[in-house]
Protein backbone atom coordinates (compact mmCIF):
# COMPACT_ATOMS: atom_id res chain seq x y z
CA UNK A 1 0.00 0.00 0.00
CA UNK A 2 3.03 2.47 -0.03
CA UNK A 3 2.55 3.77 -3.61
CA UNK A 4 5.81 5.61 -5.28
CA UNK A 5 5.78 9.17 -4.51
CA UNK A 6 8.21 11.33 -6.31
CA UNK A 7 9.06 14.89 -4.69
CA UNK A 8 8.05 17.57 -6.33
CA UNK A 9 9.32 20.96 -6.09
CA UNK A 10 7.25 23.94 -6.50
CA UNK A 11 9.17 26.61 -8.88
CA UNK A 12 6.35 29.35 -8.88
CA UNK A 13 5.45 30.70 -5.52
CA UNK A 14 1.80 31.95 -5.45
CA UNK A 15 0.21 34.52 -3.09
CA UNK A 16 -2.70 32.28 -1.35
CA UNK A 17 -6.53 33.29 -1.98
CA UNK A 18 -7.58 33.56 1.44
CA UNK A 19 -5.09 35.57 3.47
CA UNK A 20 -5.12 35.45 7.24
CA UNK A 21 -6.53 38.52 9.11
CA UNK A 22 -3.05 37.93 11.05
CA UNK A 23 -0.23 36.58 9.28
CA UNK A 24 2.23 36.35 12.13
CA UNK A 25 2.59 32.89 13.31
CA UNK A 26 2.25 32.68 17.51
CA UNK A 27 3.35 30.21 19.96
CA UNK A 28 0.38 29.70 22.54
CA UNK A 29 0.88 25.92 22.82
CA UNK A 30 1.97 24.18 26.07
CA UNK A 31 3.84 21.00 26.31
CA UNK A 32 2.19 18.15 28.00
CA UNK A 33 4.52 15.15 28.92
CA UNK A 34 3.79 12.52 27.07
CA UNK A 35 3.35 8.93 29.15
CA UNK A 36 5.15 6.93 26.31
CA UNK A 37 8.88 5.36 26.11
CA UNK A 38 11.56 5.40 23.61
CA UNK A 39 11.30 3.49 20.70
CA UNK A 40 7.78 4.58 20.28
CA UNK A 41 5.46 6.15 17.32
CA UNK A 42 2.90 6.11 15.83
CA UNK A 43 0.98 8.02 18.47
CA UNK A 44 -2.86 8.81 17.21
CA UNK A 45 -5.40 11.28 19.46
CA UNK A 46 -9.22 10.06 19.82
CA UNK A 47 -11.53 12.85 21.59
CA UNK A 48 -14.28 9.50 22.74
CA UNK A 49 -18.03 9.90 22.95
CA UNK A 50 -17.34 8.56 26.90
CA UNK A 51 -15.67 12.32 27.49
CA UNK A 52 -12.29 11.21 26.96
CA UNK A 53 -9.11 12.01 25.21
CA UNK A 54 -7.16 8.50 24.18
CA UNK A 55 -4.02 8.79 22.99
CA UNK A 56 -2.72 5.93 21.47
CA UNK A 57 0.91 4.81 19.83
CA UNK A 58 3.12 1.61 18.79
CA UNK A 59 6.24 0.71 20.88
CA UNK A 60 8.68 -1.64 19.43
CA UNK A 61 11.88 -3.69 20.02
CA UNK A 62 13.65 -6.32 17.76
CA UNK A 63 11.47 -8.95 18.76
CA UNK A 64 8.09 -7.24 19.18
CA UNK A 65 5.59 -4.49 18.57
CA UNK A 66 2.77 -3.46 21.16
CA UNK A 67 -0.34 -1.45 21.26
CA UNK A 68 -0.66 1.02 24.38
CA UNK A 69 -2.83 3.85 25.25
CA UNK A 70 -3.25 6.93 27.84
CA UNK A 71 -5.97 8.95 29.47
CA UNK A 72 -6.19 12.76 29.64
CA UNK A 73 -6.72 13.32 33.18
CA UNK A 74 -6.76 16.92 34.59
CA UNK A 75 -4.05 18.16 32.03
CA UNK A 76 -1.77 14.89 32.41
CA UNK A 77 -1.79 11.65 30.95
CA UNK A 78 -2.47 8.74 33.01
CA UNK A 79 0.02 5.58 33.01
CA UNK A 80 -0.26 3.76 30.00
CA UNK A 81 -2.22 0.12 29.48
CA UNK A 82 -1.34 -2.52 27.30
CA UNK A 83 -4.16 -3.61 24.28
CA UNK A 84 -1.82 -6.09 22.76
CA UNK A 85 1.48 -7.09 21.17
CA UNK A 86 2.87 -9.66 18.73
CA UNK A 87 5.86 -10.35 17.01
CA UNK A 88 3.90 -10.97 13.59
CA UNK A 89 2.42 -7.04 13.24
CA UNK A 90 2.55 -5.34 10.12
CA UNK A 91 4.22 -1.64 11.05
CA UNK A 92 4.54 1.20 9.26
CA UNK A 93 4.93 4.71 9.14
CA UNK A 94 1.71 5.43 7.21
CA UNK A 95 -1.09 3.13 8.19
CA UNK A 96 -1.31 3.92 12.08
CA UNK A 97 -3.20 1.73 15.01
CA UNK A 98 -5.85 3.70 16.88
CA UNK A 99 -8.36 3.46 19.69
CA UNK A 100 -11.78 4.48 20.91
CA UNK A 101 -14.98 4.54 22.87
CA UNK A 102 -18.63 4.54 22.82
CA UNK A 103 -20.47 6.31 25.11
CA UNK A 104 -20.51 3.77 27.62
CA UNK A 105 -16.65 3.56 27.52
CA UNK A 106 -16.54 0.29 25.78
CA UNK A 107 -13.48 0.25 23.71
CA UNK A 108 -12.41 -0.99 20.43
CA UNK A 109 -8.49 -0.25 19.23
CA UNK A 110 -7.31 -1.98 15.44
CA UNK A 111 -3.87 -3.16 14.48
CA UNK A 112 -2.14 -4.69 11.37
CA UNK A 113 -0.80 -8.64 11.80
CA UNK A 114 0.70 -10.61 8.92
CA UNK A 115 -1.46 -12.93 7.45
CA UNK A 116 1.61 -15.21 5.71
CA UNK A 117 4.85 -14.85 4.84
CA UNK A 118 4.25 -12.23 1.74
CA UNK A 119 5.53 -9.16 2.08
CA UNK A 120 2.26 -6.93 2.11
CA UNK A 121 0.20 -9.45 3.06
CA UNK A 122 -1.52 -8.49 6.78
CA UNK A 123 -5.03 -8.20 8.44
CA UNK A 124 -6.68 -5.57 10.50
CA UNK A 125 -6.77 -7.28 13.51
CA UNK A 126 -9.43 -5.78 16.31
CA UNK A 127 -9.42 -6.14 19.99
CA UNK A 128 -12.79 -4.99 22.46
CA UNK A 129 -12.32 -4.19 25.84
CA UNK A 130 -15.17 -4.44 28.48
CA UNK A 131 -15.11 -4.72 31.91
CA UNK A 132 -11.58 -4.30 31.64
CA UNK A 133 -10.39 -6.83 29.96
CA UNK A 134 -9.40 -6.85 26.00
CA UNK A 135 -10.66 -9.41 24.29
CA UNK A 136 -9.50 -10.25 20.61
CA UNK A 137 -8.04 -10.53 17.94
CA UNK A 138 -11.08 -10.24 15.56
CA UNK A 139 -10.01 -10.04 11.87
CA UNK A 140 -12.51 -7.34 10.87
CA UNK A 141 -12.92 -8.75 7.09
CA UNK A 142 -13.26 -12.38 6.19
CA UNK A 143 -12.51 -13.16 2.54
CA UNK A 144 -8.94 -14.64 3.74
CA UNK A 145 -6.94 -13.23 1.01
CA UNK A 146 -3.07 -13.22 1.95
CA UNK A 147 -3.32 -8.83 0.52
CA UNK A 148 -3.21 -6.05 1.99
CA UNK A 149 -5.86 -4.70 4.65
CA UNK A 150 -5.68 -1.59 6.44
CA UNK A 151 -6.15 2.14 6.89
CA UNK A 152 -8.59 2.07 9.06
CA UNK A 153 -11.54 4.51 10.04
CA UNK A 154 -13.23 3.95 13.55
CA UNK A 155 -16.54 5.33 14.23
CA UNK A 156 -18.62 5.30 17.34
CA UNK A 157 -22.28 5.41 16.35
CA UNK A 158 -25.20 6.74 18.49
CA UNK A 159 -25.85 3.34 19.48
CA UNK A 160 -22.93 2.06 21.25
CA UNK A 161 -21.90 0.18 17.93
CA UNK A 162 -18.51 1.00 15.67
CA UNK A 163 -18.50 1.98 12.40
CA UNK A 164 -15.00 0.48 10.66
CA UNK A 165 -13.83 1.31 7.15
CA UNK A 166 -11.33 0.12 5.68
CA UNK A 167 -8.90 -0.21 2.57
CA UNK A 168 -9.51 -3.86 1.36
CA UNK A 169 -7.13 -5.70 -0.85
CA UNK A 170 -8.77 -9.19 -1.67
CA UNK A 171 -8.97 -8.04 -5.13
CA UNK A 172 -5.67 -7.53 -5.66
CA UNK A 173 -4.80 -11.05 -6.43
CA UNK A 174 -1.48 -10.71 -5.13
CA UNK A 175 1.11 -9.13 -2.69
CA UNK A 176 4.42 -10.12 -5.11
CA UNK A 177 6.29 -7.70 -7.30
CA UNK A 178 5.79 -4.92 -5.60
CA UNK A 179 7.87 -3.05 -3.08
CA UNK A 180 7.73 0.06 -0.71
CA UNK A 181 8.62 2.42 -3.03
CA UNK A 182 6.42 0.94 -6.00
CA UNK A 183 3.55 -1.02 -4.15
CA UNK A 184 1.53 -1.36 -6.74
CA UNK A 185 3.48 -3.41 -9.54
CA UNK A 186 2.26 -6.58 -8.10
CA UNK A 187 -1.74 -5.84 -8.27
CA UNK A 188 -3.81 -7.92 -10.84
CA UNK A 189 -7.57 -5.95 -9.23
CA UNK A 190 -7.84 -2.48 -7.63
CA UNK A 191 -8.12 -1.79 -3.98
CA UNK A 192 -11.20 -1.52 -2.27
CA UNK A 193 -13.21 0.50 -0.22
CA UNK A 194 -15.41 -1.89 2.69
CA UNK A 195 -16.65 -1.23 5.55
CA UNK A 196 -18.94 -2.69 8.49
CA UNK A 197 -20.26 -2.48 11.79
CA UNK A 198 -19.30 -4.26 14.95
CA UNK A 199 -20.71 -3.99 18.42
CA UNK A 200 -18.98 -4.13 21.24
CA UNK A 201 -18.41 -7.90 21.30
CA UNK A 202 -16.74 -8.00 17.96
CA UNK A 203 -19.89 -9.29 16.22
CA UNK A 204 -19.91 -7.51 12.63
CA UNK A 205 -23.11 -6.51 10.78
CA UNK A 206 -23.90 -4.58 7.69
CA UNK A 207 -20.39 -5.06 5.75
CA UNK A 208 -20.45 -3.13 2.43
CA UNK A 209 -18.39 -2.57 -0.46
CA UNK A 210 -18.12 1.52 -0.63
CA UNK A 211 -15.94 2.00 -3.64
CA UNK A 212 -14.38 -0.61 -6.15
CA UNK A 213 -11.51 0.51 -7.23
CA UNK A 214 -9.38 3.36 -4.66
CA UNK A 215 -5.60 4.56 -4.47
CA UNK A 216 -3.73 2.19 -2.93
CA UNK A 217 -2.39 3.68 0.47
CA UNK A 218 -3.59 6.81 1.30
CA UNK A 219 -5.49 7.20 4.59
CA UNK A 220 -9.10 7.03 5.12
CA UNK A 221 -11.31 9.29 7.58
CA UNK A 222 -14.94 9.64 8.33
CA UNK A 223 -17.02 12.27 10.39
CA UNK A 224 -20.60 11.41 12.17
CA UNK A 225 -23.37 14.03 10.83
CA UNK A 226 -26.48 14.65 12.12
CA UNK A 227 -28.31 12.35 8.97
CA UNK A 228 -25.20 9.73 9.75
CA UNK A 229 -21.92 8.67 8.82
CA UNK A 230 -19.53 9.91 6.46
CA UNK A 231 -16.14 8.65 4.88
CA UNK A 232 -13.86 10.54 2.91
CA UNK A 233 -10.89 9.12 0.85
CA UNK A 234 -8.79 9.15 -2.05
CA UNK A 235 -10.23 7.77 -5.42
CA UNK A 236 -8.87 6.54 -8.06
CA UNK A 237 -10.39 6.87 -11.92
CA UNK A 238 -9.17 4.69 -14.90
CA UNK A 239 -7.57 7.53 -15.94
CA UNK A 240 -5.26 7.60 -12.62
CA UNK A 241 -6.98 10.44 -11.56
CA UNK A 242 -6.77 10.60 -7.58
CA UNK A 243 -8.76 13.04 -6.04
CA UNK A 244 -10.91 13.00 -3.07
CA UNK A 245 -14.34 11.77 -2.57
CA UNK A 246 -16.98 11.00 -0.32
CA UNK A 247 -19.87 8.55 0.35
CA UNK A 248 -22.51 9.10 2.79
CA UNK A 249 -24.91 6.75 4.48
CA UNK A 250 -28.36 8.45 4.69
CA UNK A 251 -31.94 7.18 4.62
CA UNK A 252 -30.11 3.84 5.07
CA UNK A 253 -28.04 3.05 2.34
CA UNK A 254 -24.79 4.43 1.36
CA UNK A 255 -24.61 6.65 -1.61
CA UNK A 256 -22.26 6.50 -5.06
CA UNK A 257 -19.15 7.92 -4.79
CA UNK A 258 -19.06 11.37 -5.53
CA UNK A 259 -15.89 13.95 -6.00
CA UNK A 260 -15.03 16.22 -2.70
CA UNK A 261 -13.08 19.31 -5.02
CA UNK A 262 -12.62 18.75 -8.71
CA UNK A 263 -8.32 18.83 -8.59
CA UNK A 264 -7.69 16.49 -11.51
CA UNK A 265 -4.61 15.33 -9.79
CA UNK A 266 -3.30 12.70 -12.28
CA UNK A 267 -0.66 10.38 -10.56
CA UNK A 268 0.34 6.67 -11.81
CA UNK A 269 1.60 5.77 -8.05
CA UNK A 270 -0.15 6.42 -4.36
CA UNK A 271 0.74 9.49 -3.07
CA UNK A 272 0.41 8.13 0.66
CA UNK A 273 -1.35 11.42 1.83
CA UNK A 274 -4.96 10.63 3.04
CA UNK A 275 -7.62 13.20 3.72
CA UNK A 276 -9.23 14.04 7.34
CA UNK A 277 -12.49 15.54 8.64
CA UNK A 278 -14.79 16.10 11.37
CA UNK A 279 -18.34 17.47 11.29
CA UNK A 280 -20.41 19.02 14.04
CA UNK A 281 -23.95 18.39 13.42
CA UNK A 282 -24.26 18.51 9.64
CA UNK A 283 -21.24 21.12 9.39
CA UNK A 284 -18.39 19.03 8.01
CA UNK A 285 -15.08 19.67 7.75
CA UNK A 286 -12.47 18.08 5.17
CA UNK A 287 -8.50 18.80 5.00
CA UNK A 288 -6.30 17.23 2.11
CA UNK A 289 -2.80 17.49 0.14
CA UNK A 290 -3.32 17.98 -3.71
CA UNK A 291 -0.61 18.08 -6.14
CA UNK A 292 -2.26 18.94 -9.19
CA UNK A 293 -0.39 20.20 -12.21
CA UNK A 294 2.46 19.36 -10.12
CA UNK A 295 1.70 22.60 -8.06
CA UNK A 296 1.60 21.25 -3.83
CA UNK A 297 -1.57 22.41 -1.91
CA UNK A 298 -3.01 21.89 1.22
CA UNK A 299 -6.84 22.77 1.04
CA UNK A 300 -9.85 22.58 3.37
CA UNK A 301 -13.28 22.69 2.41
CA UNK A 302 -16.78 22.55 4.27
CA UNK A 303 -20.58 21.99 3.57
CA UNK A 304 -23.57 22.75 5.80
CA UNK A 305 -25.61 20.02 4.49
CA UNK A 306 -23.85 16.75 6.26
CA UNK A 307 -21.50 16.72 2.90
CA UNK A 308 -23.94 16.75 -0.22
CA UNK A 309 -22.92 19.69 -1.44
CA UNK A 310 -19.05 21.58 -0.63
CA UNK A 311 -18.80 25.84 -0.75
CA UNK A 312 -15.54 26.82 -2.59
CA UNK A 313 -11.94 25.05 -1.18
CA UNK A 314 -9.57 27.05 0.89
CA UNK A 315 -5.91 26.97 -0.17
CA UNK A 316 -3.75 26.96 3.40
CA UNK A 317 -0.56 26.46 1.77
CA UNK A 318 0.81 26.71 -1.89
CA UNK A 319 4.71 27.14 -0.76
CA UNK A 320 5.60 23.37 -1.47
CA UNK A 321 3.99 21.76 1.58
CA UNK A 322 4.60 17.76 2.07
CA UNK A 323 0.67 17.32 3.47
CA UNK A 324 0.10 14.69 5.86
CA UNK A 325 -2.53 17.21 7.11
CA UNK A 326 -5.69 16.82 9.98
CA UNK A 327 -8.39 18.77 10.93
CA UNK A 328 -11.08 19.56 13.77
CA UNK A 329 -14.03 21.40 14.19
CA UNK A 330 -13.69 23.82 17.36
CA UNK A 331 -18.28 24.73 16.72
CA UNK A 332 -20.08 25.05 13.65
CA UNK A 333 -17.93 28.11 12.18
CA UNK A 334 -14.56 27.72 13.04
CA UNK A 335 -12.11 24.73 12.24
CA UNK A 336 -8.37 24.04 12.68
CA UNK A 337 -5.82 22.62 10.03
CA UNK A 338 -2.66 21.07 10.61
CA UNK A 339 -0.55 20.04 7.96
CA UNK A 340 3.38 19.79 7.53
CA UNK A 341 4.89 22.01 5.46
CA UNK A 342 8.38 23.76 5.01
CA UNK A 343 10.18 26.53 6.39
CA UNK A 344 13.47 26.92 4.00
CA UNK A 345 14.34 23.26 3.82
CA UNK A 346 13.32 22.52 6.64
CA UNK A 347 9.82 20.52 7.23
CA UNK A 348 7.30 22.03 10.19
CA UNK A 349 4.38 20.97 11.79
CA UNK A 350 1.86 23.77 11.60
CA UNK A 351 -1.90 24.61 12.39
CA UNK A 352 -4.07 27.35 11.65
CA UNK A 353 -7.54 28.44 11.98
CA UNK A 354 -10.12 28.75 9.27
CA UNK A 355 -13.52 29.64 9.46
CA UNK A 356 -16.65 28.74 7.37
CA UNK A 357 -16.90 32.20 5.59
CA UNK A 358 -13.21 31.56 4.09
CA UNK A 359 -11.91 33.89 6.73
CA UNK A 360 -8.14 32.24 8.01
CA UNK A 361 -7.42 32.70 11.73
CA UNK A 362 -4.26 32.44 13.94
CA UNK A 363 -1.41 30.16 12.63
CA UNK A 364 0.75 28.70 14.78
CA UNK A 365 4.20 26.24 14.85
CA UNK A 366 3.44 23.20 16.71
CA UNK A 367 6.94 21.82 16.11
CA UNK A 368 9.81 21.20 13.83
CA UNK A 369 9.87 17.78 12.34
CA UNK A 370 11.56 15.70 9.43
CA UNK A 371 9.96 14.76 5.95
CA UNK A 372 11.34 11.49 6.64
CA UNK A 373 8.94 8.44 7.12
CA UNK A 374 10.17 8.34 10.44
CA UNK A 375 8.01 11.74 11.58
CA UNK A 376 4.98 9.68 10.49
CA UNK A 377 2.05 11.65 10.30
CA UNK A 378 1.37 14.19 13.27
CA UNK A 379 -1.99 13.96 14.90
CA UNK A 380 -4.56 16.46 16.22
CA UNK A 381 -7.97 16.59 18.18
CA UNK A 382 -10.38 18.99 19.32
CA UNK A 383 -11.50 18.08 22.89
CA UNK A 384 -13.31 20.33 25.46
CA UNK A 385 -13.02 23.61 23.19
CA UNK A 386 -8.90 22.99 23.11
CA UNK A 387 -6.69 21.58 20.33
CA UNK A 388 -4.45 18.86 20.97
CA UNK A 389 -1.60 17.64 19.19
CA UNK A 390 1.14 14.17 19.21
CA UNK A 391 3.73 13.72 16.69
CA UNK A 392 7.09 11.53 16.28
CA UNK A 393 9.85 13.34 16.92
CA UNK A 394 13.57 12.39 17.75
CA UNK A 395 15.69 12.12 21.17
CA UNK A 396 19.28 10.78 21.02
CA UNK A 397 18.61 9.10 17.88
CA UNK A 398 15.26 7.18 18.94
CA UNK A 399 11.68 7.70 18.22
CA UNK A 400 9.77 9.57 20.92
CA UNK A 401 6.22 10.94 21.24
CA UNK A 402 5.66 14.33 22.10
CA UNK A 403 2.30 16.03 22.82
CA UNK A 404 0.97 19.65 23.25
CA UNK A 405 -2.02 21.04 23.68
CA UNK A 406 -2.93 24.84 22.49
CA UNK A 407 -5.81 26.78 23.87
């Protein structure tokens, strides 16, 4: 799933359509010691319908890679619990375990395990914890294939269920002849988009095929409206066209496919550079990296009508920006980006404001980071009216989580 993305460099610098009412960058964020060790990444932030903040990450050793997570409790994070660990697990920089909770605090958290001894072959793998215990693993699909699985959405519905999405490979015929940089030379189908719903148990229900044919490896992301769930991700056309679209489950079914923002971004590889979103009530939010006409762009966009129609996209950032972007909703006018971009040659984890009206608020640096796979892709979450944020950085040469918080 780790298509072959070639850097591009952006020659002609453009001024940016929506200029901020304040274009001088601020630094109101406040470190927040992170509960992890060395050796970890990974780390992903899940604001829970139970009122809490998880935070979530991967630590590893030669032999083995586990699954832990932390509370927000009063401004600190509480000691961390084990989910589960294996010395099978699938890890990479891109495709990221997670966790979270229904209202009544039951838990679900995903990870990738090898399926056989092919190189991309691996399962999403699915562990349920009630009355504290985890139970698991549940494969969350069931055709069997030895392909590729993963990049997983997690949803908690209004009733206490989960709402999984995933990219689904059984199509694909085969995991040989591809490799990292070119993952897709070894495909005889197209990836998939499925999903289903499981309960707290791990019993799955209403599994559907969403989209029959999708970029290989770029993450997917999903919001809950007020008419019902939505998932964003990135298409892909016969014409290796890869933009963005959206499918929406409303009145009970799940609707076609239909475009997010019209960029015409023709690539033959995966870009590895998913979308995110969030909605409040039917305002829904959606952040993603273009590079159309070979020209970089981070862009946000929102709709009022639970995502069946889009006002105009905002460009964030046209100065050569490497994406791997997120976004929050703060109420029903006012959103947050984060994305990485550059500052000289140097890559930078940033986040600004941006309102419904096209209006761009306060930017701020949240840290200074690495294009390297190794950063991963930095995470952020709106919880209790403040913006968090965890990302992979570096301490005497190992990986190490940090997290902030900015109100």
């Amino acid at each position: 799933m780790f298509g072959k993305f070639v850097p591009i460099i952006c020659i002609t610098v453009l001024v940016a359509c929506n200029q901020r009412p304040d274009n001088q960058e601020r630094s109101s964020l406040t470190s927040i010691s992170p509960p992890t060790a060395r050796s970890s990444s990974l780390p992903h932030l899940e604001s829970a319908p139970d009122g809490n903040l998880y935070l979530s990450w991967v630590e590893q050793t030669p032999e083995y890679a586990a699954l832990k997570y932390s509370i927000l409790d009063e401004g600190s994070w509480s000691e961390p619990e084990p989910i589960a660990s294996g010395k099978n697990w699938f890890v990479n920089w891109a495709d990221y375990p997670m966790v979270t909770a229904n209202s009544k605090g039951e838990m679900v958290a995903h990870y990738l395990a090898k399926s056989s001894a092919g190189t991309y072959s691996y399962d999403v793998n699915l562990a349920f914890r009630q009355n504290e215990y985890w139970n698991g693993p549940i494969i969350a699909h069931d055709d069997h294939t030895p392909t590729e699985h993963g990049f997983v959405t997690m949803l908690p519905l209004p009733d206490d269920r989960f709402q999984l999405v995933w990219l689904d490979g059984r199509n694909t015929g085969s995991d040989e002849g591809g490799s990292e940089g070119d993952h897709e030379g070894g495909h005889q189908g197209a990836m998939t988009l499925r999903t289903a719903v499981f309960d707290s148990e791990g019993n799955k229900s209403e599994e559907f095929e969403l989209d029959n044919k999708t970029c290989d490896c770029c993450q997917t992301t999903g919001a809950l409206t007020s008419e019902g769930p939505v998932v964003m991700y990135r298409d892909r056309s016969d014409a290796e066209v890869r933009d963005i679209s959206i499918v929406r489950f409303t009145d009970g079914i799940w609707t076609e496919p239909k475009t997010v923002s019209e960029d015409i971004w023709n690539i033959a590889a995966c870009p590895v550079n998913g979308p995110r979103a969030d909605a409040i009530g039917n305002t829904l939010g959606v952040a993603w990296f273009t590079a159309a006409n070979n020209f970089p762009e981070v862009k946000v966009i929102f709709s009022t009508d639970g995502g069946r129609s889009f006002a105009d996209p905002i460009s964030i950032d046209n100065m050569n920006p490497l994406g791997r972007v997120d976004l929050g909703l703060l109420n029903d006018t006012t959103g947050v980006v984060s994305w990485m971009g550059r500052k000289g040659s140097e890559a930078i984890i940033r986040a600004e404001k941006v309102y419904l009206n096209g209006q761009r608020g306060e930017r701020i640096t949240v840290a200074e980071s690495s294009e390297a796979r190794s950063s991963g892709f930095p995470q952020m979450e709106m919880h209790n009216g403040k913006v968090y944020f965890a990302w992979t950085g570096t301490e005497a040469g190992e990986k190490v989580i940090k997290t902030a918080v900015w109100d």
